[in-house]
C-alpha atoms as a PDB file:
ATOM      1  CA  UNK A   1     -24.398 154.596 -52.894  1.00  0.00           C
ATOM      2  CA  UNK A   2     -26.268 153.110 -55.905  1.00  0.00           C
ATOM      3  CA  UNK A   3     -29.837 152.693 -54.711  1.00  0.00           C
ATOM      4  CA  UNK A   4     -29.445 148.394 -54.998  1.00  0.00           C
ATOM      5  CA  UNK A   5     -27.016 149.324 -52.081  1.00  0.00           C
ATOM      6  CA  UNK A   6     -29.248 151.666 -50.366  1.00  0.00           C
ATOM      7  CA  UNK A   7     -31.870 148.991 -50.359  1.00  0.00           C
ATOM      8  CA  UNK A   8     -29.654 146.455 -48.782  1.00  0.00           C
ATOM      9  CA  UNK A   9     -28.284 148.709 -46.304  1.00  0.00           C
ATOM     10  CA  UNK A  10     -31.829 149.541 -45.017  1.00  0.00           C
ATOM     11  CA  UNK A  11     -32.616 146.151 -44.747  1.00  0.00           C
ATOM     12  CA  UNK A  12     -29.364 145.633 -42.625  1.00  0.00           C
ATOM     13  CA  UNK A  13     -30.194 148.661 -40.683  1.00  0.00           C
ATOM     14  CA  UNK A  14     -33.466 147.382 -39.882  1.00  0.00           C
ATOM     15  CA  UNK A  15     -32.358 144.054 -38.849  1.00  0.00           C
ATOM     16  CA  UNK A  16     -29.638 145.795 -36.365  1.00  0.00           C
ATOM     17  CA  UNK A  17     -32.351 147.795 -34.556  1.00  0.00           C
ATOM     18  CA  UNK A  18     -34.026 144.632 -34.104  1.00  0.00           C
ATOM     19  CA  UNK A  19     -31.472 143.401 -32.179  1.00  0.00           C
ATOM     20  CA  UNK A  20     -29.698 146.267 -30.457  1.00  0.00           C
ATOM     21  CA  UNK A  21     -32.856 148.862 -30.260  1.00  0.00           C
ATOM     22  CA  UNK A  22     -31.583 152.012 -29.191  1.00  0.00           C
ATOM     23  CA  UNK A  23     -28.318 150.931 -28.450  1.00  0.00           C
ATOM     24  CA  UNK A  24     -28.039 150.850 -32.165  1.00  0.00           C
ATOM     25  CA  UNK A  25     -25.951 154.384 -32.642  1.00  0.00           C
ATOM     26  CA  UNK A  26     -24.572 154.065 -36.081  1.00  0.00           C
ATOM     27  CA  UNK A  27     -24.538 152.671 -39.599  1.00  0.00           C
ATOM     28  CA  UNK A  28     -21.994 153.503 -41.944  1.00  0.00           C
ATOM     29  CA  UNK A  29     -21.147 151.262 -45.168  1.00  0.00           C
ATOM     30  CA  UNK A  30     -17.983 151.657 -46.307  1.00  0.00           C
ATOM     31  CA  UNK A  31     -15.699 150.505 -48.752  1.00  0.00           C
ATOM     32  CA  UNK A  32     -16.188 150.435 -52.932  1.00  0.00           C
ATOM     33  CA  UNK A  33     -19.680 150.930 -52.446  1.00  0.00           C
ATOM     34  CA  UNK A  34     -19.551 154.141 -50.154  1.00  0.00           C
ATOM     35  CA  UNK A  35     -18.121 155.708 -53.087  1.00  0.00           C
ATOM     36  CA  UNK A  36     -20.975 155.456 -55.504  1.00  0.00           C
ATOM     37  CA  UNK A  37     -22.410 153.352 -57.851  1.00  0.00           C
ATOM     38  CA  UNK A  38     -20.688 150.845 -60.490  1.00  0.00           C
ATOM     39  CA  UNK A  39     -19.195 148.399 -56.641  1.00  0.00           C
ATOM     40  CA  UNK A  40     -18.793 145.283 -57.167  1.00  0.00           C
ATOM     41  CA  UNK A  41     -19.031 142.305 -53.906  1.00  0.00           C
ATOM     42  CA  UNK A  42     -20.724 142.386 -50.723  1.00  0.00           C
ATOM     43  CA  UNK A  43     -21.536 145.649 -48.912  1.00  0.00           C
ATOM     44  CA  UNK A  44     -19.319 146.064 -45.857  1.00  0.00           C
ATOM     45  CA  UNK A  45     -20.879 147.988 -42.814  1.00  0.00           C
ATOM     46  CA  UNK A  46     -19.754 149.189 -39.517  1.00  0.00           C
ATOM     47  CA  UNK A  47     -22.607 149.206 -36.732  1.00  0.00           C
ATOM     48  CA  UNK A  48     -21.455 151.364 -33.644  1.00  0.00           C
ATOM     49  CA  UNK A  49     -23.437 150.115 -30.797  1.00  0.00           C
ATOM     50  CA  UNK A  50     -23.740 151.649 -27.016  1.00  0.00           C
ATOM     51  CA  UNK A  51     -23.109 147.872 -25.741  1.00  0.00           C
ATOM     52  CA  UNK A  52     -22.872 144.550 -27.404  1.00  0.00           C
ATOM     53  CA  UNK A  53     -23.704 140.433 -25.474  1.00  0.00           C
ATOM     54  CA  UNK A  54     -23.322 137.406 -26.301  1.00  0.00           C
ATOM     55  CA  UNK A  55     -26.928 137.224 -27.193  1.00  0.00           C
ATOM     56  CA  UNK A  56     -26.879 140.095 -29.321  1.00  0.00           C
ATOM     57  CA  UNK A  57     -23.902 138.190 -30.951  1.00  0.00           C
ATOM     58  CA  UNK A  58     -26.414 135.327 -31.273  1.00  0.00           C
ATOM     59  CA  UNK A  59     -29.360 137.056 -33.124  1.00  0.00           C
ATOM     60  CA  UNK A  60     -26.759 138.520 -35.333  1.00  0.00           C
ATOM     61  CA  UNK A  61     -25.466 134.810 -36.331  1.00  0.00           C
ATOM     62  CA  UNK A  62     -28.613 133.842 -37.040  1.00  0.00           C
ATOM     63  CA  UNK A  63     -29.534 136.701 -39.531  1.00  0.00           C
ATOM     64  CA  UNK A  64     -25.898 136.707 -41.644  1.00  0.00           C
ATOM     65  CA  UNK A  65     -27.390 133.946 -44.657  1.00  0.00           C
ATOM     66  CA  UNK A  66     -29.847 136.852 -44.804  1.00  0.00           C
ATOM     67  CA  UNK A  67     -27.295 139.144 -45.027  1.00  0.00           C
ATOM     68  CA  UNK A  68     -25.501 137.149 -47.268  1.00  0.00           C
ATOM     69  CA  UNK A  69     -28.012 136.168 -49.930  1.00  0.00           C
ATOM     70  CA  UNK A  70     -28.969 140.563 -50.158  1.00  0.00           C
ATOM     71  CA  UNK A  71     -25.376 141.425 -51.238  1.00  0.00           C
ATOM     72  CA  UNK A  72     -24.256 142.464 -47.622  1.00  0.00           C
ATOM     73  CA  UNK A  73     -21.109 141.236 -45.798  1.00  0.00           C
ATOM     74  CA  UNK A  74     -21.081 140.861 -41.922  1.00  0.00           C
ATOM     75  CA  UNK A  75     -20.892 143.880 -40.341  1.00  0.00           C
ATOM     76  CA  UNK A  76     -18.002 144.959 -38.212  1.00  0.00           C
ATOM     77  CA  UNK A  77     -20.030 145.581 -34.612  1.00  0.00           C
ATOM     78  CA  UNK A  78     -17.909 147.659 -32.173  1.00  0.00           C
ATOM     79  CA  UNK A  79     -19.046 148.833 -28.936  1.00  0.00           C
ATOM     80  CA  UNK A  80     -18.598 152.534 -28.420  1.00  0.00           C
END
């Protein structure tokens, strides 16, 4: 992952375990950019979480402009 990505990714990551804490098991990008540098687009992420509620659901809706505006797609959240 070029390290533009990287940076975005860690941002992401760091907003998730704001929300979900430890329930927060997992962070993988995948996609154009999982295969290295030159991707073009948004960064698309899967979060694997231990349990997900509506108000996690909430927090997450507030931060996707963020997400947006640093190159990163919504992230597919499934519960494990």
């Amino acid at each position: 992952m070029a390290s533009t990505s990287g940076g975005a990714a860690d941002y992401l990551v760091a907003d998730l375990r704001t929300v979900f804490g430890e329930r927060l098991r997992s962070v993988c990008v995948y996609g154009p950019h999982a295969d290295g540098p030159g991707a073009t687009g948004p960064i698309t992420c899967l979060a694997l979480v231990a349990s997900v509620t509506s108000v996690d659901l909430d927090a997450c809706g507030r931060a996707v402009h963020s997400w947006h505006r640093h190159g990163l797609a919504t992230p597919l959240i499934l519960p494990e």
